[in-house]
N, C-alpha and C. Protein backbone atom coordinates (compact mmCIF):
# COMPACT_ATOMS: atom_id res chain seq x y z
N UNK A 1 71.56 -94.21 134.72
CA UNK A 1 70.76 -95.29 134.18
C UNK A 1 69.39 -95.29 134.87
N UNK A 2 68.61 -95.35 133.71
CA UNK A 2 67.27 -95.10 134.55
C UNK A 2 67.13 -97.01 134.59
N UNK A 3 65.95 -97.14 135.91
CA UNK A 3 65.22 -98.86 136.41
C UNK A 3 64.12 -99.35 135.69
N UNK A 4 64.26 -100.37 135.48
CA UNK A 4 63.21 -100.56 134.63
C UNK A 4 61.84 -100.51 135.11
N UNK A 5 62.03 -100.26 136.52
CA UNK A 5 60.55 -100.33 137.12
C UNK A 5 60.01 -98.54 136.80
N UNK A 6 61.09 -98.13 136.93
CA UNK A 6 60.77 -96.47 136.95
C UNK A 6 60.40 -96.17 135.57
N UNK A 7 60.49 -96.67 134.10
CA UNK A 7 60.39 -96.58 133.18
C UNK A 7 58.89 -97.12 132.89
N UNK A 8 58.51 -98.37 133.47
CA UNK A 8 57.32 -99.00 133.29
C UNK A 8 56.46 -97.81 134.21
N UNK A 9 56.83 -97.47 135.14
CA UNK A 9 56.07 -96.64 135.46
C UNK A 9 55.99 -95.31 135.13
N UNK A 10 56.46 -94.59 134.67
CA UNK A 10 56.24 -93.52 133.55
C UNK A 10 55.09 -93.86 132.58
N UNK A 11 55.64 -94.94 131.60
CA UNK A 11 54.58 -95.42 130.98
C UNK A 11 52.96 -95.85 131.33
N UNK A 12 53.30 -96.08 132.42
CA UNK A 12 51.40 -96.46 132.89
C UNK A 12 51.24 -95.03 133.45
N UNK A 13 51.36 -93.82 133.45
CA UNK A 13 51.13 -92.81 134.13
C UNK A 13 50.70 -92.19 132.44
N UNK A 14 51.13 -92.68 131.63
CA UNK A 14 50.49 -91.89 129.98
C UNK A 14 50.15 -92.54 129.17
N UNK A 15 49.54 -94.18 129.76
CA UNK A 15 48.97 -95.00 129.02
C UNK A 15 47.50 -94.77 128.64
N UNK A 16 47.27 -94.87 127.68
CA UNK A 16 45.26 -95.37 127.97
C UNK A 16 44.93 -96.37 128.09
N UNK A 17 45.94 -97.81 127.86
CA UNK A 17 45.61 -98.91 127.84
C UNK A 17 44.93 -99.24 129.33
N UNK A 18 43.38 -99.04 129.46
CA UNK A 18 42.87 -99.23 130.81
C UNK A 18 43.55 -101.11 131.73
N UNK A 19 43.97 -101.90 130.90
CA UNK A 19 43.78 -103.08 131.82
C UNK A 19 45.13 -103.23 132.40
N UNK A 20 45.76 -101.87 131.90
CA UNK A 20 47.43 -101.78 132.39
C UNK A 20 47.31 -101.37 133.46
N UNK A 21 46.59 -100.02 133.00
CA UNK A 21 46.31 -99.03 134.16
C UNK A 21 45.65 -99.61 135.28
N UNK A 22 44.60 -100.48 135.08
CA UNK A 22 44.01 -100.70 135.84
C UNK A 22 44.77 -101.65 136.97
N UNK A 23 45.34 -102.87 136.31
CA UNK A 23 46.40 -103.54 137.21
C UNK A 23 47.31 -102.54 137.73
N UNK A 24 48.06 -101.46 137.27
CA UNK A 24 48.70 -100.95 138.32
C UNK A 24 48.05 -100.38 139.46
N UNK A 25 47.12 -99.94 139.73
CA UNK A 25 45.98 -99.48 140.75
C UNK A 25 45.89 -100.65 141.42
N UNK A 26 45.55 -101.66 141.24
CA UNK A 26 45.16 -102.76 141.88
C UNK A 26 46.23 -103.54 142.48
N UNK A 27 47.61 -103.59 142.41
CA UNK A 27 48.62 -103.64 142.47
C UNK A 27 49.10 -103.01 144.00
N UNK A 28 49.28 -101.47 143.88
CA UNK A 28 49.16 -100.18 144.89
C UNK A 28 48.24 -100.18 145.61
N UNK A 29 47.11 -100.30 145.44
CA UNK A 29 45.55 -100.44 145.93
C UNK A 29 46.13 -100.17 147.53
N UNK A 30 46.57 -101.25 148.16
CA UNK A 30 46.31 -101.48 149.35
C UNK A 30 47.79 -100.48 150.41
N UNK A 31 48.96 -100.28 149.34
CA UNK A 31 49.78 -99.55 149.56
C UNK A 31 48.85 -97.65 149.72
N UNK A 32 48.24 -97.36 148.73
CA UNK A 32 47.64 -95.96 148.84
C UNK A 32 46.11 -95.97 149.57
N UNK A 33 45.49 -96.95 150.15
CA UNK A 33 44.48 -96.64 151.24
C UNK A 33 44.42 -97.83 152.36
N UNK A 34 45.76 -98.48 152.73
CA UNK A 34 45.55 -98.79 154.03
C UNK A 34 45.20 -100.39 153.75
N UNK A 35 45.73 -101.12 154.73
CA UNK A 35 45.61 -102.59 155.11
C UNK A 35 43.67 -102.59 155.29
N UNK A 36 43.31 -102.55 156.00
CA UNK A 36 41.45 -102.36 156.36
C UNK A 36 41.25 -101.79 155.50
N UNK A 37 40.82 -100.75 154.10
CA UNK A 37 40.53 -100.18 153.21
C UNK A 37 40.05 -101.50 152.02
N UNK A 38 41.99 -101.65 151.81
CA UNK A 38 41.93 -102.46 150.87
C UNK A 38 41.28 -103.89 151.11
N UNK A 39 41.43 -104.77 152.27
CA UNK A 39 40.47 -105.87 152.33
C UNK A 39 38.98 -105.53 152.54
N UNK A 40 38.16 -104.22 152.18
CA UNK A 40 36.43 -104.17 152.57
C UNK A 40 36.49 -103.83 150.78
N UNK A 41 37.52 -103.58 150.14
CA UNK A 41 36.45 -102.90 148.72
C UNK A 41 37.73 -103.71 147.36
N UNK A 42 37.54 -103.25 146.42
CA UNK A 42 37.89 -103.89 144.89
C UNK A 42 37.59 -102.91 144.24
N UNK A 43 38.52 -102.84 143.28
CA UNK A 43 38.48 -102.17 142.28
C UNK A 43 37.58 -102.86 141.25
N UNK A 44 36.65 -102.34 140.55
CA UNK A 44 35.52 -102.82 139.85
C UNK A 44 36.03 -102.50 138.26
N UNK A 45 36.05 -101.06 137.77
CA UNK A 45 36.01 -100.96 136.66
C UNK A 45 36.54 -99.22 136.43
N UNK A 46 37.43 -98.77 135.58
CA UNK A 46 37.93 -97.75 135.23
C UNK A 46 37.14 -97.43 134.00
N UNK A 47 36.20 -95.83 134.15
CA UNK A 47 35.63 -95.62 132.82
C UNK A 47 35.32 -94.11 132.53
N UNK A 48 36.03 -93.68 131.23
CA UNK A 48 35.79 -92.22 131.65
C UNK A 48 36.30 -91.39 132.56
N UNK A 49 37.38 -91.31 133.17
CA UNK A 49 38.04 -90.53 134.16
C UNK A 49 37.20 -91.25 135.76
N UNK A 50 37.02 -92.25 135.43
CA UNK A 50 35.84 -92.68 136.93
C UNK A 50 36.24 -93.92 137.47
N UNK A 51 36.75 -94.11 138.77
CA UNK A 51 37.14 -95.36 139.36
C UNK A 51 35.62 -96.15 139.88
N UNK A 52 34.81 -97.40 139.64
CA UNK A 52 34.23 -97.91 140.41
C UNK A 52 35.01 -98.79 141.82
N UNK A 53 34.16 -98.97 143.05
CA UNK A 53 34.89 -99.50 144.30
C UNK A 53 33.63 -100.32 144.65
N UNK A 54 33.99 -101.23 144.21
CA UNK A 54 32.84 -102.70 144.90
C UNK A 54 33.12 -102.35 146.56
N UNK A 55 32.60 -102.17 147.28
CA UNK A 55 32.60 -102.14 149.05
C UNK A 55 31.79 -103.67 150.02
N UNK A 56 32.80 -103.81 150.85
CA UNK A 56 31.88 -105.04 151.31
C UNK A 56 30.78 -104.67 151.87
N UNK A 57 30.14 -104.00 152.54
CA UNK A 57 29.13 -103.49 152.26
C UNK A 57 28.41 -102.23 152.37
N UNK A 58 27.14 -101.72 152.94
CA UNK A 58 27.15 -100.22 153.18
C UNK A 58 27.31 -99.70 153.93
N UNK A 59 27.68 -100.46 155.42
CA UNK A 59 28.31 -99.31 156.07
C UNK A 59 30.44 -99.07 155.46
N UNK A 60 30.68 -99.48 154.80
CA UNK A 60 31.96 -99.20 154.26
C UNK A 60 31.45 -98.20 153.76
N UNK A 61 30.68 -98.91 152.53
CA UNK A 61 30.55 -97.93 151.81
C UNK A 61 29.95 -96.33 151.92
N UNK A 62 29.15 -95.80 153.08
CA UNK A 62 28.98 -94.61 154.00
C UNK A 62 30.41 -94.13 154.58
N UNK A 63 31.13 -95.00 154.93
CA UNK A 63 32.03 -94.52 155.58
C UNK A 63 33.13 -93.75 154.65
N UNK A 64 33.19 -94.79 153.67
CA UNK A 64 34.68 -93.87 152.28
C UNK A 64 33.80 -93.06 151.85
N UNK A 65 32.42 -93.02 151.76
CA UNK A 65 32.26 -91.47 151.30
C UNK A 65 32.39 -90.17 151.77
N UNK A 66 32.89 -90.28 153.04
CA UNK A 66 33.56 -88.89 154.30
C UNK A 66 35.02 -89.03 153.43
N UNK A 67 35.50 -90.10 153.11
CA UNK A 67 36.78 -90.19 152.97
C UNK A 67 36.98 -90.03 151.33
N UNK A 68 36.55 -89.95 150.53
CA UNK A 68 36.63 -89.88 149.04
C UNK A 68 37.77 -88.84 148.53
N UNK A 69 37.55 -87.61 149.10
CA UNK A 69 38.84 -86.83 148.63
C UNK A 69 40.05 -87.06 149.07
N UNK A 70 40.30 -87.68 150.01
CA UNK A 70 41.60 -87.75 150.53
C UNK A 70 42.08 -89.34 149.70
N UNK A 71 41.41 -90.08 149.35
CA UNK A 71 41.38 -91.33 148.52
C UNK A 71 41.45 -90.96 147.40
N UNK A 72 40.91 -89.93 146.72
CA UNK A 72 41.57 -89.78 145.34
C UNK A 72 42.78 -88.84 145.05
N UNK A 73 43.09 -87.77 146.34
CA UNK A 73 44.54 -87.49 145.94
C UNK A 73 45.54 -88.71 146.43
N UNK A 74 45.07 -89.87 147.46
CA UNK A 74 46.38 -90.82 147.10
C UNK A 74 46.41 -91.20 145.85
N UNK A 75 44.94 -91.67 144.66
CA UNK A 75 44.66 -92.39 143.46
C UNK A 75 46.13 -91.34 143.01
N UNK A 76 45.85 -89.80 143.03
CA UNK A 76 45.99 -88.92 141.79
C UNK A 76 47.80 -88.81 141.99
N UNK A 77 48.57 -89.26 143.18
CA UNK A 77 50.02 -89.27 143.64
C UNK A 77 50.73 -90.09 142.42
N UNK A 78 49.79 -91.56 141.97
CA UNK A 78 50.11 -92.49 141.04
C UNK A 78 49.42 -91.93 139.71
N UNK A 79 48.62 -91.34 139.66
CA UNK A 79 47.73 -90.80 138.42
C UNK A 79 47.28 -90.07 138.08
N UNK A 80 47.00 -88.90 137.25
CA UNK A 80 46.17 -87.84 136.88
C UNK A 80 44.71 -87.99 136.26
N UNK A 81 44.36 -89.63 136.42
CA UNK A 81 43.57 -89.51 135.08
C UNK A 81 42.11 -89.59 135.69
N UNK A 82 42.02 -90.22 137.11
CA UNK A 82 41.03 -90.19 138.02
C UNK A 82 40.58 -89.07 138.57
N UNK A 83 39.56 -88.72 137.79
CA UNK A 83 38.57 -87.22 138.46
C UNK A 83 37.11 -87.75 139.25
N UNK A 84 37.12 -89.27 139.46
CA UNK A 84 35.71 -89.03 140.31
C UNK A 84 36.15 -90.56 140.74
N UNK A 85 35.37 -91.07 142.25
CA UNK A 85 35.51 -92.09 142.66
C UNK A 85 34.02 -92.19 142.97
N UNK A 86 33.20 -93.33 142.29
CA UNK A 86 31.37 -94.20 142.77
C UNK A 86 31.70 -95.44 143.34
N UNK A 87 31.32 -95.32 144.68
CA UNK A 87 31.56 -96.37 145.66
C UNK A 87 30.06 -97.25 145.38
N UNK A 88 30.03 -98.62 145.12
CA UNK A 88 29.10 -99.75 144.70
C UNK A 88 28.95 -100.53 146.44
């Protein structure tokens, strides 16, 4: 018997419905980059294969840009559909 959580999640892994997708990201958010990660930034807007990241401010935002690839293979563990991360 498959869980119903494991089923919902299949489904948001081949959804396009972005505000699904997007709540599940936001959801995980803080599970795939860390307690301190997740309280400096927000998920802004999914568009085009492109995550926006509101940052509290610019030195965050300098700092996840050393860190960007290793932040989008956690994104890509939950998703395939994220090919670029623009930190705001």
């Amino acid at each position: 018997m498959i869980k119903l959580s494991q089923s919902i999640e299949k489904l948001l892994k081949k959804t396009k419905y972005i505000p699904l997708f997007m709540g599940n990201l936001e959801n995980k958010w803080e599970k795939m980059v860390g307690e301190k990660i997740a309280t400096a930034t927000k998920i802004i807007k999914i568009e085009q294969e492109t995550i926006y990241i509101k940052c509290k401010n610019p030195t965050w935002k300098n700092e996840l840009q050393y860190q960007k690839k290793e932040i989008l293979k956690k994104i890509n563990k939950t998703t395939t559909k994220i090919k670029k991360i623009i930190f705001i």
